[in-house]
N, C-alpha and C. Protein backbone atom coordinates (compact mmCIF):
# COMPACT_ATOMS: atom_id res chain seq x y z
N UNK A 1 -8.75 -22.29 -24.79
CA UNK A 1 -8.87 -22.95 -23.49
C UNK A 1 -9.71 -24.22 -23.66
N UNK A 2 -9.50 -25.17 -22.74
CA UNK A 2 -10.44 -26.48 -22.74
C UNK A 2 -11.12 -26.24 -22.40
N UNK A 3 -12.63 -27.27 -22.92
CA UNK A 3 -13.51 -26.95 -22.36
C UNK A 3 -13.73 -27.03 -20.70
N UNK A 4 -15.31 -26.81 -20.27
CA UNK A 4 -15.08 -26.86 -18.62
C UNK A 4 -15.45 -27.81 -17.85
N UNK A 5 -16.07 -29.08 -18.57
CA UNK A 5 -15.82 -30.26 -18.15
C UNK A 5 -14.32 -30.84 -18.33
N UNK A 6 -13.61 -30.64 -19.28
CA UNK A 6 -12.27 -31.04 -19.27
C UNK A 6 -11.49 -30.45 -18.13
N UNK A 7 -11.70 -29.11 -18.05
CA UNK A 7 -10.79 -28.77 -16.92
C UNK A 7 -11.41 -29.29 -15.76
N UNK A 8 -12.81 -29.11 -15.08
CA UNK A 8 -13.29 -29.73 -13.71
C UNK A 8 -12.77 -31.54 -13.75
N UNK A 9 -12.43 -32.24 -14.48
CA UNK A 9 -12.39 -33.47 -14.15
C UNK A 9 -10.65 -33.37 -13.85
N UNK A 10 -10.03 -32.70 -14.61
CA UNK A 10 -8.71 -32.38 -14.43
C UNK A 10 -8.16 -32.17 -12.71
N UNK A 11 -9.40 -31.34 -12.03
CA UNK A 11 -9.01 -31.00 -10.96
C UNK A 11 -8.65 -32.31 -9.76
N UNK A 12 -7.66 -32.40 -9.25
CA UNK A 12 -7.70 -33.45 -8.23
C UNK A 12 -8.44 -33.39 -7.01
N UNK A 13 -8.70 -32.19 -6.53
CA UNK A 13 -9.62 -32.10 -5.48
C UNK A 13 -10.90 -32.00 -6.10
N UNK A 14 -11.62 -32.89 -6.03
CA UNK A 14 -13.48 -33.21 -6.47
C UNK A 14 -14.48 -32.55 -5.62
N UNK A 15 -13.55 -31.87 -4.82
CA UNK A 15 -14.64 -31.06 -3.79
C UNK A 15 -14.62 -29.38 -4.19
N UNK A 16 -13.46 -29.01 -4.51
CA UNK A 16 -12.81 -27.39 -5.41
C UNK A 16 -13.49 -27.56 -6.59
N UNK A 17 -13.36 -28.75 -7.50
CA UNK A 17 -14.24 -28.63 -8.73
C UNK A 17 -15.90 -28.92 -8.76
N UNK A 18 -16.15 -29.48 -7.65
CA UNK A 18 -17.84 -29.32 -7.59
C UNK A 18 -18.19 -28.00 -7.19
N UNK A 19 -17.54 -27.14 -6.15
CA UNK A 19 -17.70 -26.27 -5.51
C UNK A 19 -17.79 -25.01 -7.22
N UNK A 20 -17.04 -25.17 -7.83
CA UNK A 20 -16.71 -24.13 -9.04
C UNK A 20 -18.14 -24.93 -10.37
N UNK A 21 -18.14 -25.70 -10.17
CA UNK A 21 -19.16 -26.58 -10.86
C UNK A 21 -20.27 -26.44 -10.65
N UNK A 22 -21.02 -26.69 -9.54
CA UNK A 22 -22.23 -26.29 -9.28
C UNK A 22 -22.55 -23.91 -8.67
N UNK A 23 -21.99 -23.96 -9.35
CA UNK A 23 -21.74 -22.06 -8.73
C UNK A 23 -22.60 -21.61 -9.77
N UNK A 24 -22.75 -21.88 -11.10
CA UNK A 24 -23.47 -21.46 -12.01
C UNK A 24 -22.68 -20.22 -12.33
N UNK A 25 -23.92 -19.10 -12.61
CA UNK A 25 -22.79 -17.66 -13.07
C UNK A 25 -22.66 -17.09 -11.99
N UNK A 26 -22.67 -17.41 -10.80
CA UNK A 26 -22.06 -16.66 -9.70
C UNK A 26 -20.61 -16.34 -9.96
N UNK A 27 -19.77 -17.60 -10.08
CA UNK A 27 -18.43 -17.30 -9.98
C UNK A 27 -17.88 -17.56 -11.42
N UNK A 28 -18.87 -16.92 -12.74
CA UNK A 28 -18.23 -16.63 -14.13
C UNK A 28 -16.61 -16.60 -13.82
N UNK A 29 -16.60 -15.18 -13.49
CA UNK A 29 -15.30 -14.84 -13.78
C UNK A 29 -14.46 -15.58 -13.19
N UNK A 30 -13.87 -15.79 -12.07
CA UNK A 30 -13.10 -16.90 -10.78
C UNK A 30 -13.17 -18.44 -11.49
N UNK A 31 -14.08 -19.09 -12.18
CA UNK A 31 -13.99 -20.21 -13.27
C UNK A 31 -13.31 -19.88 -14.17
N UNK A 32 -13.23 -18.86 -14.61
CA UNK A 32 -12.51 -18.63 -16.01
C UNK A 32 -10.94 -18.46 -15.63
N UNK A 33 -10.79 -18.24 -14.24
CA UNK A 33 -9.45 -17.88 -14.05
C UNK A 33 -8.79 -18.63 -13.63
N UNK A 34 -9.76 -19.88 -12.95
CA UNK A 34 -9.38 -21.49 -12.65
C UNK A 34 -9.09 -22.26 -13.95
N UNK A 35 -9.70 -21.74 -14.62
CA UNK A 35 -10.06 -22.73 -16.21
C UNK A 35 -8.63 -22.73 -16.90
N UNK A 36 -8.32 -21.18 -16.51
CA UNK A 36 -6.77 -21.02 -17.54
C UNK A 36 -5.59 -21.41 -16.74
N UNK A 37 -5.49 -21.36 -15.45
CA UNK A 37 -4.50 -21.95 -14.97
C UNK A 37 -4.56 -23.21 -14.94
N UNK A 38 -6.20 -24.28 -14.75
CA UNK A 38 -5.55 -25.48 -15.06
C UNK A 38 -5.16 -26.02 -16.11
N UNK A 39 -5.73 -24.96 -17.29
CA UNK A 39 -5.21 -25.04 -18.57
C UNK A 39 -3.55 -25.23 -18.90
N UNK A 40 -3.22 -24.15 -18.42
CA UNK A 40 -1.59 -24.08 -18.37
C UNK A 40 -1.38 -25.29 -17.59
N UNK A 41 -1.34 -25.55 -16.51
CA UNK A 41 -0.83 -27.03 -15.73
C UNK A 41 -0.81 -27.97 -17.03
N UNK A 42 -2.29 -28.67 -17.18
CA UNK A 42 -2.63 -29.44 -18.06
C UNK A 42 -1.09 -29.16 -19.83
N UNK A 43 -1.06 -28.61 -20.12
CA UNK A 43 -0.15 -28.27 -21.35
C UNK A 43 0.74 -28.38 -20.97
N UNK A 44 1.70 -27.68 -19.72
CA UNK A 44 2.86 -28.04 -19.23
C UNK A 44 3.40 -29.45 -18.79
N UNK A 45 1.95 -29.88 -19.01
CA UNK A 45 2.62 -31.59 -18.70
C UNK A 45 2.48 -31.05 -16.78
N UNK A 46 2.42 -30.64 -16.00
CA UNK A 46 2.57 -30.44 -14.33
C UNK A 46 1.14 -30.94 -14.04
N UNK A 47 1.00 -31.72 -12.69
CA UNK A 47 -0.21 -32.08 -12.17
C UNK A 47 -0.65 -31.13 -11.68
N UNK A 48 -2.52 -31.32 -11.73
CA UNK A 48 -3.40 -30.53 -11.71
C UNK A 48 -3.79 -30.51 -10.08
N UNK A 49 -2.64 -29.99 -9.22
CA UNK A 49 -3.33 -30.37 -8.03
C UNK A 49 -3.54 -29.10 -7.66
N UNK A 50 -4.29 -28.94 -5.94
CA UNK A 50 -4.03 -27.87 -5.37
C UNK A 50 -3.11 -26.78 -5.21
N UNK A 51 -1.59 -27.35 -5.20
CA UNK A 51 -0.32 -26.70 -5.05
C UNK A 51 0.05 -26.27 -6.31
N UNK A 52 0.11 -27.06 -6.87
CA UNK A 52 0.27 -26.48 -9.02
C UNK A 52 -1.02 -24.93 -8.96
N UNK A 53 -2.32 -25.57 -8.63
CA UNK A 53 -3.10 -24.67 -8.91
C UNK A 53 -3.08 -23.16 -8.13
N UNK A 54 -2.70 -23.26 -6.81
CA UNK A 54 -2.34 -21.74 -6.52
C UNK A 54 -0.55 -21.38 -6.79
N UNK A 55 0.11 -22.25 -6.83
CA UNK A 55 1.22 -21.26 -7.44
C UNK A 55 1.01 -20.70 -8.83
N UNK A 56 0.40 -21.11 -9.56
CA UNK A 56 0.13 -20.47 -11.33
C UNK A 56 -1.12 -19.40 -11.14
N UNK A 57 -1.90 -19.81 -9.82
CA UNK A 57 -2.65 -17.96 -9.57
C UNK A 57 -1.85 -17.34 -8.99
N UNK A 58 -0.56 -17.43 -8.03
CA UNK A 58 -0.03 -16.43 -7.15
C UNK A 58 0.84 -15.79 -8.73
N UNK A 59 1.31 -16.60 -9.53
CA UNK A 59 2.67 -16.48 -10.96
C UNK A 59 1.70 -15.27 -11.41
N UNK A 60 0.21 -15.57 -11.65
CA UNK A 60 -1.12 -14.52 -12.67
C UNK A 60 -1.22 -13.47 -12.01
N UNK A 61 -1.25 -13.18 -10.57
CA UNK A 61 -1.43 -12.72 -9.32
C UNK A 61 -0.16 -11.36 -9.57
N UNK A 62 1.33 -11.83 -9.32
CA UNK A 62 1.88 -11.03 -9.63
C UNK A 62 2.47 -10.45 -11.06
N UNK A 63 2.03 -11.16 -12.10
CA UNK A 63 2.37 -10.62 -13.49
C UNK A 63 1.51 -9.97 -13.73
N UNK A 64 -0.01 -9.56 -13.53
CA UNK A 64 -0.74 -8.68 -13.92
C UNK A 64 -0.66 -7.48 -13.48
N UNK A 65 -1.18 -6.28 -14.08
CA UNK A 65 -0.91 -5.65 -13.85
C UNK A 65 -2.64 -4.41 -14.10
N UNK A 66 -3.37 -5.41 -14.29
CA UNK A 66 -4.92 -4.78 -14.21
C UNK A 66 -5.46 -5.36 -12.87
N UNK A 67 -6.10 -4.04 -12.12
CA UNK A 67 -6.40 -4.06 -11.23
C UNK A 67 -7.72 -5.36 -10.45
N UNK A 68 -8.35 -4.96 -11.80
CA UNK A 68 -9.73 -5.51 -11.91
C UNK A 68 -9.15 -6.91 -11.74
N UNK A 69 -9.07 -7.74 -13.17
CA UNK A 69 -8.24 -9.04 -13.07
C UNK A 69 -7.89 -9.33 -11.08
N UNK A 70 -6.77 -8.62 -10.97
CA UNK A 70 -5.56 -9.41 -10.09
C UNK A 70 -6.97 -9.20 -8.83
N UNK A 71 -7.87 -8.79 -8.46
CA UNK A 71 -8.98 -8.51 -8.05
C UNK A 71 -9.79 -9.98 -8.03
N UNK A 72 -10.25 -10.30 -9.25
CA UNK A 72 -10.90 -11.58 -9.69
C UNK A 72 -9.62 -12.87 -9.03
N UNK A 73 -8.58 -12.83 -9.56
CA UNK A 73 -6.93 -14.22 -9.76
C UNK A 73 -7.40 -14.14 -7.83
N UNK A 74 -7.78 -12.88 -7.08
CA UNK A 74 -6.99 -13.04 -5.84
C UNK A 74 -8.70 -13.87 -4.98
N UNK A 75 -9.46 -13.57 -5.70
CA UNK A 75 -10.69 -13.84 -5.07
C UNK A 75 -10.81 -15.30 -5.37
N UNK A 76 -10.37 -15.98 -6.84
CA UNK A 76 -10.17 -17.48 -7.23
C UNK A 76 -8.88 -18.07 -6.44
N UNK A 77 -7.76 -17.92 -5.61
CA UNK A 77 -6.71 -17.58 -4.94
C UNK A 77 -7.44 -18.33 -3.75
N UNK A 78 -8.09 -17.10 -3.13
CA UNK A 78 -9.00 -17.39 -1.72
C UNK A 78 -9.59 -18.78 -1.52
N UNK A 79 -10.26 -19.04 -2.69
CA UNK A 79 -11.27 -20.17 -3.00
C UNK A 79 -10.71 -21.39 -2.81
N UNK A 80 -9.44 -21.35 -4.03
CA UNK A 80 -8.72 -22.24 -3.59
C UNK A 80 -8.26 -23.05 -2.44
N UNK A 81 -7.67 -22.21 -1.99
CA UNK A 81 -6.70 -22.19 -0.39
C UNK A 81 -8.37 -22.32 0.52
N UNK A 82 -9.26 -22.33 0.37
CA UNK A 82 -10.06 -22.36 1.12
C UNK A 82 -10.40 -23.95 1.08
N UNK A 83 -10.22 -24.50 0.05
CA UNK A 83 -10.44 -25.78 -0.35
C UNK A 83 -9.15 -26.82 -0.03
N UNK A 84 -7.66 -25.95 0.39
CA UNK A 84 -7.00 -26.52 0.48
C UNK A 84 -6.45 -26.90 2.25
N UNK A 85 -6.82 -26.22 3.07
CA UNK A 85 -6.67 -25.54 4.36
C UNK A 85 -6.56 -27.57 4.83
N UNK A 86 -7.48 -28.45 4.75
CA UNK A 86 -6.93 -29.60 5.47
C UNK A 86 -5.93 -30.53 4.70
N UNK A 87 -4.92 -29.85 3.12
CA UNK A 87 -4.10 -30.57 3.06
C UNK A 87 -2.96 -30.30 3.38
N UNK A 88 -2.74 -29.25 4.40
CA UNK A 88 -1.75 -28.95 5.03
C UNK A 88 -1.63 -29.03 6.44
């Protein structure tokens, strides 16, 4: 995975990546699960936006199949969409 300045600058919303940026180890895990999906965006060549970023957690969301995980994907999910609510 990239590092996590590479992925936070990646993010197009600067307000979702400060928000995950300044969290410290509160939201370890929920960064790590942001980190790999913008990872995947980023490699696929697809922009790193809001909409890229929760369809590749809803894709993690339903391919997993550990409780715990899809637990963490749905709580980084929330965050998201919480950040996204006035671009729709």
């Amino acid at each position: 995975m990239l590092e996590d300045t590479t992925i936070h600058n990646a993010i197009a919303d600067k307000a979702l990546s400060s928000y995950f940026r300044s969290s410290g180890n509160l939201l370890e895990e929920e960064s790590a699960v942001l980190g790999q999906a913008v990872t995947n965006l980023m490699l696929s060549g697809d922009n790193v936006n809001n909409k890229n970023i929760i369809l590749s957690l809803i894709h993690s969301l339903e391919t997993t199949s550990d409780i715990l995980k899809a637990d963490v994907i749905r709580k980084t999910l929330e965050i998201v969409l919480r950040y996204t609510a006035d671009d729709m």
